[in-house]
C-alpha atoms as a PDB file:
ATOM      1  CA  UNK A   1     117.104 113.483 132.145  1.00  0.00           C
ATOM      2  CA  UNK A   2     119.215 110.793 133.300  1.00  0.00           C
ATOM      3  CA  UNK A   3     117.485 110.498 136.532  1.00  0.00           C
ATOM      4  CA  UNK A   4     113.218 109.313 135.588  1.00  0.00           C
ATOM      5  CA  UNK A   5     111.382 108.977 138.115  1.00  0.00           C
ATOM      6  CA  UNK A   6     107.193 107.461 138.697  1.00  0.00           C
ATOM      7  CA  UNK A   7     104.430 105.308 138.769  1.00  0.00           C
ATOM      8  CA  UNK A   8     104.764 101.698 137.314  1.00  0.00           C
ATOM      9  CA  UNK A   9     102.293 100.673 135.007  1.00  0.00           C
ATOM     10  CA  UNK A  10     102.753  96.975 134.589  1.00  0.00           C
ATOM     11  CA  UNK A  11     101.850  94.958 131.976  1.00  0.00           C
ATOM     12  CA  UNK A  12     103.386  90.951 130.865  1.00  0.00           C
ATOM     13  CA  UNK A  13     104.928  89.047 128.340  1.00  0.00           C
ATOM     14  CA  UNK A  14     104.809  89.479 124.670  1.00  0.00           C
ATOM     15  CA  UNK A  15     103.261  93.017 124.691  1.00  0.00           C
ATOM     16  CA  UNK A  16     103.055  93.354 121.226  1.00  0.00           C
ATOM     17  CA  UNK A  17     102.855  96.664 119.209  1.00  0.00           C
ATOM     18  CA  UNK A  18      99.131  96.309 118.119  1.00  0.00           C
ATOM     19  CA  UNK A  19      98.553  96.083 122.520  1.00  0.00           C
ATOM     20  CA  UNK A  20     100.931  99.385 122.691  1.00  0.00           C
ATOM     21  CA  UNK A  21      98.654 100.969 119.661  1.00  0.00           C
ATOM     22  CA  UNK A  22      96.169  99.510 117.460  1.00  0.00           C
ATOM     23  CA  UNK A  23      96.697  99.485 113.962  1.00  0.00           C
ATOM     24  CA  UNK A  24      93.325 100.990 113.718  1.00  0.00           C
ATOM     25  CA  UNK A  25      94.791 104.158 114.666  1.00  0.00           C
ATOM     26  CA  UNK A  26      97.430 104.475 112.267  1.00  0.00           C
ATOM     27  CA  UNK A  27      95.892 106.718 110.181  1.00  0.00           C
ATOM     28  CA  UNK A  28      97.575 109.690 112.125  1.00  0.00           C
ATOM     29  CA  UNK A  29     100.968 110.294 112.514  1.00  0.00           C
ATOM     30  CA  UNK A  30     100.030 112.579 115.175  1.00  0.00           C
ATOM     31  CA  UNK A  31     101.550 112.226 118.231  1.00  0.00           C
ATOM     32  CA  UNK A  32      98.749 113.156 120.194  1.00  0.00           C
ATOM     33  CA  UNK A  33      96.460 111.329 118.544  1.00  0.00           C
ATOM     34  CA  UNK A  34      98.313 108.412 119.429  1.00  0.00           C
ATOM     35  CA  UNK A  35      98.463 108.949 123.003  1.00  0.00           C
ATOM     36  CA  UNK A  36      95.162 108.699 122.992  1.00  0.00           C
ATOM     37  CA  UNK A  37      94.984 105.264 122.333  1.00  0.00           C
ATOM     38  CA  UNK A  38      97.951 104.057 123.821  1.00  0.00           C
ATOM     39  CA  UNK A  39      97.897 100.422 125.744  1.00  0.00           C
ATOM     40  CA  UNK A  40      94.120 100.728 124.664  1.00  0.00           C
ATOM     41  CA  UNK A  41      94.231  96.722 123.518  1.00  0.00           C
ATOM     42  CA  UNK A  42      96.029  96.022 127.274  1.00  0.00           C
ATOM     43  CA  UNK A  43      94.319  98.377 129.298  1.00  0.00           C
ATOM     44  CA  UNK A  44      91.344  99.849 127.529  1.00  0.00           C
ATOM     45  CA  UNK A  45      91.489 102.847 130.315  1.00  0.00           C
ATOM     46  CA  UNK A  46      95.469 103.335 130.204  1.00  0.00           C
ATOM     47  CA  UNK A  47      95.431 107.096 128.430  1.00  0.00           C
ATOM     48  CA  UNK A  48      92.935 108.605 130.630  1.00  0.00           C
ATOM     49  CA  UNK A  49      94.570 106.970 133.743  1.00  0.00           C
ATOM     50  CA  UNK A  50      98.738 107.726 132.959  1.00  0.00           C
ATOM     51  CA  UNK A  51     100.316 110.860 134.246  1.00  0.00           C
ATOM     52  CA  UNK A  52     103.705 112.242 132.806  1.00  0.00           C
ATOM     53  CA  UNK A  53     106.308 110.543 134.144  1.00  0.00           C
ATOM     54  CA  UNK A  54     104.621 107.592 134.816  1.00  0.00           C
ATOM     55  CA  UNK A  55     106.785 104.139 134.061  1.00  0.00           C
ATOM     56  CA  UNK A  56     105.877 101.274 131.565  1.00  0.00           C
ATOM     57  CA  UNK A  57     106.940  97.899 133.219  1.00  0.00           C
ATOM     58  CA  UNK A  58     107.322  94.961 131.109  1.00  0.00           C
ATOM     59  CA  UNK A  59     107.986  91.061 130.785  1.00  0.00           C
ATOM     60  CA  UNK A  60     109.680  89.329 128.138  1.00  0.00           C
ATOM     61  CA  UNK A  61     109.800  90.490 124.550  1.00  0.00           C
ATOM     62  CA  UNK A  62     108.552  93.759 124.795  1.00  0.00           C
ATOM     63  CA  UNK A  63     107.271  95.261 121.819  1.00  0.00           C
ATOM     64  CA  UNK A  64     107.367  92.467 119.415  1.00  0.00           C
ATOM     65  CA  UNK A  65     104.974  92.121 116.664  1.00  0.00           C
ATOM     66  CA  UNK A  66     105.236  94.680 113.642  1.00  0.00           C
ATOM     67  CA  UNK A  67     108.238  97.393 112.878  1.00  0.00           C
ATOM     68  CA  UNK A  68     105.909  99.876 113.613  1.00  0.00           C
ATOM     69  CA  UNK A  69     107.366 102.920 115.101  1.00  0.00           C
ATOM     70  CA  UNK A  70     104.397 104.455 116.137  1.00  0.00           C
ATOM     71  CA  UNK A  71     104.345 102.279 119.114  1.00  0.00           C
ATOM     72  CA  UNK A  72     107.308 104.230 121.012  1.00  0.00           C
ATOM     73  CA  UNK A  73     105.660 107.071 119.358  1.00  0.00           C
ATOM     74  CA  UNK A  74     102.731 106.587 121.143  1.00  0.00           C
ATOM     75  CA  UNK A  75     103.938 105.560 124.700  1.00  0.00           C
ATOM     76  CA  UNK A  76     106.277 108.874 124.563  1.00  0.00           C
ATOM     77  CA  UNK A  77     103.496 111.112 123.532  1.00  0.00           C
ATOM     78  CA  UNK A  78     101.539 110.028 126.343  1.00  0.00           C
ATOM     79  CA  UNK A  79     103.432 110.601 129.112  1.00  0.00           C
ATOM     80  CA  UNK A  80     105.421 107.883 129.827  1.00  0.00           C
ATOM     81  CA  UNK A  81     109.122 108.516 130.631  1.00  0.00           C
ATOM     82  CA  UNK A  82     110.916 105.568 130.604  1.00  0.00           C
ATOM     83  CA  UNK A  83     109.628 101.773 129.790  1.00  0.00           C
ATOM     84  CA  UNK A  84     111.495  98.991 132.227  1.00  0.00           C
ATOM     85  CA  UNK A  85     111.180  95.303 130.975  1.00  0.00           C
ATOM     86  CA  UNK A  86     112.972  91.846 130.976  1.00  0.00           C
ATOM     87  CA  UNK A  87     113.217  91.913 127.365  1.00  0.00           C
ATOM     88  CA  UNK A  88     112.554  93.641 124.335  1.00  0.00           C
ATOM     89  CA  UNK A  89     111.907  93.297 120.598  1.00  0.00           C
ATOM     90  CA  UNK A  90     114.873  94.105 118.471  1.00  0.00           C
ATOM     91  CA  UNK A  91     112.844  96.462 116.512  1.00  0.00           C
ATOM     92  CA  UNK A  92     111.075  98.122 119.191  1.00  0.00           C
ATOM     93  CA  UNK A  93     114.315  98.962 121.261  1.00  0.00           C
ATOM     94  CA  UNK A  94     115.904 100.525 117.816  1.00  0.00           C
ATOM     95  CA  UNK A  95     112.736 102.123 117.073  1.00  0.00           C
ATOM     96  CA  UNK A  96     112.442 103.810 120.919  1.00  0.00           C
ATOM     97  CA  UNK A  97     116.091 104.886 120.946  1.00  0.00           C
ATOM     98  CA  UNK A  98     115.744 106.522 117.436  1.00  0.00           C
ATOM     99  CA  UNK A  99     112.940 108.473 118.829  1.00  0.00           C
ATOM    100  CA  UNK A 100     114.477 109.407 122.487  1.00  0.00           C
ATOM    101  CA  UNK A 101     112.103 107.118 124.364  1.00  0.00           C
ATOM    102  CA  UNK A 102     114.603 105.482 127.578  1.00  0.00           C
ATOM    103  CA  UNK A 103     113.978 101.846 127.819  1.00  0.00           C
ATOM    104  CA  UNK A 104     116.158 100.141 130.256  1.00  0.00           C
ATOM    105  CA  UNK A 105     116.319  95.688 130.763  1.00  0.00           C
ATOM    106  CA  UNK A 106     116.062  94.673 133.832  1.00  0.00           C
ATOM    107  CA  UNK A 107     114.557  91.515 134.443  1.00  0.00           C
ATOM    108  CA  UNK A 108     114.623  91.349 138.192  1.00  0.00           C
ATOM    109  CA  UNK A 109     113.085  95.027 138.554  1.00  0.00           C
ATOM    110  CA  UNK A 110     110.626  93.892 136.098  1.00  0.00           C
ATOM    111  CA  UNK A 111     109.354  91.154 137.597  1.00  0.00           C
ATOM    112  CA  UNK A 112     109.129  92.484 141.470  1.00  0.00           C
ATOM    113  CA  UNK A 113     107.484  95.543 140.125  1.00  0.00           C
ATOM    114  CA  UNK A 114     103.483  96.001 140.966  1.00  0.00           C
ATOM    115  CA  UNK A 115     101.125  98.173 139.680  1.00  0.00           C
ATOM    116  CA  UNK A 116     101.830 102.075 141.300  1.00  0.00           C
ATOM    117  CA  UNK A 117     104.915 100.940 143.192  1.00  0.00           C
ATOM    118  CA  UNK A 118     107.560 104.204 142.572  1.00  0.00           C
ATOM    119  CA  UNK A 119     110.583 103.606 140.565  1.00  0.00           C
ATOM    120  CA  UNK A 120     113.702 105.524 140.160  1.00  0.00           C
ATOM    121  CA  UNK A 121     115.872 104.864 137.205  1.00  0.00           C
ATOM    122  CA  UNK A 122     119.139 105.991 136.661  1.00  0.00           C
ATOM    123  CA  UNK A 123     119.939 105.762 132.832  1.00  0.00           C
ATOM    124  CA  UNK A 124     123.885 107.186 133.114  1.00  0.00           C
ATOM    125  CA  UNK A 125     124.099 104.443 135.316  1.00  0.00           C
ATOM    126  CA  UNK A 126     122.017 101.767 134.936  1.00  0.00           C
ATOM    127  CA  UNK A 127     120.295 101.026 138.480  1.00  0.00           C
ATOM    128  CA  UNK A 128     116.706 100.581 138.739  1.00  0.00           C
ATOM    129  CA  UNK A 129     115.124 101.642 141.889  1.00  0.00           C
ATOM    130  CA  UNK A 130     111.605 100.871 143.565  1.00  0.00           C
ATOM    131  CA  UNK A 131     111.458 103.074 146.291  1.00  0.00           C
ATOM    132  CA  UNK A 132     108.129 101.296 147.122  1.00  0.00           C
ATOM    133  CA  UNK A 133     109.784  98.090 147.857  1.00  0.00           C
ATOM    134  CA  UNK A 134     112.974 100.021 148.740  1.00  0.00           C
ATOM    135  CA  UNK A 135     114.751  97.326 146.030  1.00  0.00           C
ATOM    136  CA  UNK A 136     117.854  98.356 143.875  1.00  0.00           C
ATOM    137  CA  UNK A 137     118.530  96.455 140.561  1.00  0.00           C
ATOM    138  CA  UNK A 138     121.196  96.275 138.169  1.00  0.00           C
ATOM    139  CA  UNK A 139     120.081  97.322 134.751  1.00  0.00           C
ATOM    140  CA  UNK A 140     121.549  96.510 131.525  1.00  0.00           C
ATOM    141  CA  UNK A 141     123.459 100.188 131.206  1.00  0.00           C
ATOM    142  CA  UNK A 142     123.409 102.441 127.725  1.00  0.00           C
ATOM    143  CA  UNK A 143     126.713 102.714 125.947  1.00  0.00           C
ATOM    144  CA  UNK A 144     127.236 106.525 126.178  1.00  0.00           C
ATOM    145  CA  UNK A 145     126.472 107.497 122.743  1.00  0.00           C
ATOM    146  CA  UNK A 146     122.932 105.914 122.926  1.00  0.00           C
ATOM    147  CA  UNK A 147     122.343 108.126 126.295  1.00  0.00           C
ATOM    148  CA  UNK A 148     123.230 110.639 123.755  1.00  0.00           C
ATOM    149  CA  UNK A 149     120.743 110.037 121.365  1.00  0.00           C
ATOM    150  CA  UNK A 150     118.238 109.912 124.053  1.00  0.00           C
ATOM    151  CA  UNK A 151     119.003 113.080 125.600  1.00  0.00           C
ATOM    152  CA  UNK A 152     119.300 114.679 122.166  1.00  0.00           C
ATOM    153  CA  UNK A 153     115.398 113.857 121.698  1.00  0.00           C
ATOM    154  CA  UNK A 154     116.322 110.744 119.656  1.00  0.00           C
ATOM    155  CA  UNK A 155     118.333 110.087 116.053  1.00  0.00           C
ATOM    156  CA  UNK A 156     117.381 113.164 114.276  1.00  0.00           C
ATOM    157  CA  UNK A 157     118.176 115.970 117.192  1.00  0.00           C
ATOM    158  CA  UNK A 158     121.710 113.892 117.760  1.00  0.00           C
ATOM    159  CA  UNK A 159     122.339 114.065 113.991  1.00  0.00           C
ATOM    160  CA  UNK A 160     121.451 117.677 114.045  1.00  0.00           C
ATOM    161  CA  UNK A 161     123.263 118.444 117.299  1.00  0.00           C
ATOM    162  CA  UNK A 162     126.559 116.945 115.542  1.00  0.00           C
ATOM    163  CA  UNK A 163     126.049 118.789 112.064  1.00  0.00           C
ATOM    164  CA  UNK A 164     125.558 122.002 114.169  1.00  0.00           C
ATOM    165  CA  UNK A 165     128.724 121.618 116.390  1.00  0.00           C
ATOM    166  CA  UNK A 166     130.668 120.794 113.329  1.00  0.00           C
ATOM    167  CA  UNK A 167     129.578 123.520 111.612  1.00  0.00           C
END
């Protein structure tokens, strides 16, 4: 799981979490549900078009907008493996780790990507390829217990893979 690998789907600045999903939809908590609607303010065609695996690319500010965690919620359910931006919301990047969804900065990545160039990310160490472009960028690496909690599935498998080893 430290190795993602697919399609970018790009998007720009200031994606906001009613663009990632609507608050119309959030009378689910259903994952599924969710990924149904996913990017539908950006890209009214996004669900039916994303395979899993597939790559969210991002500008600046990434998930801003409301503390909604449905938003990383969403994107997960739907396929996506990993999101790639310049920047993110503070909330957003709490709320994807504490759910296992791998979001990675990297500005330079971000801004060369194009829409269905390949990317490789490594998350253990924080390189960014697009094998389209044949590129390699630097990425803002993950401190080793957050690639924890993101291999764990997010907060609540790492808390429960801890209480379990502990006894």
């Amino acid at each position: 799981m430290n190795y993602l690998k697919g399609r970018a789907w790009v998007f720009g600045d200031d994606i906001d979490t009613d663009a990632i999903i609507p608050a119309r939809y959030l009378t689910t908590q259903d994952p599924k549900d969710l990924a149904l609607h996913c990017m539908e303010d950006a890209d009214p065609h996004f669900a039916g078009k994303v395979q899993a695996g597939d790559i969210i690319v991002g500008g600046k500010n990434f998930g801003c907008g409301s503390s909604r965690e449905h938003a990383p919620i969403a994107i997960r359910a739907a396929g996506i493996s990993c999101v790639v931006a310049q920047s993110f919301a503070r909330i957003f990047y709490r709320n994807a780790i504490n759910i296992g969804l791998p979001i990675v900065e990297c500005p330079a990545a971000a801004k060369a990507a194009r829409e269905g160039d390949v990317l490789s990310v490594d998350l253990a160490r924080g390189v960014v390829e697009n094998l389209t472009l044949g590129e390699t960028y630097k990425a803002v690496a993950f401190p080793e217990f957050m690639q924890e909690i993101i291999q764990s599935g997010g907060l609540i498998g790492f808390v429960r893979q801890g209480l379990g080893e502990e006894g």
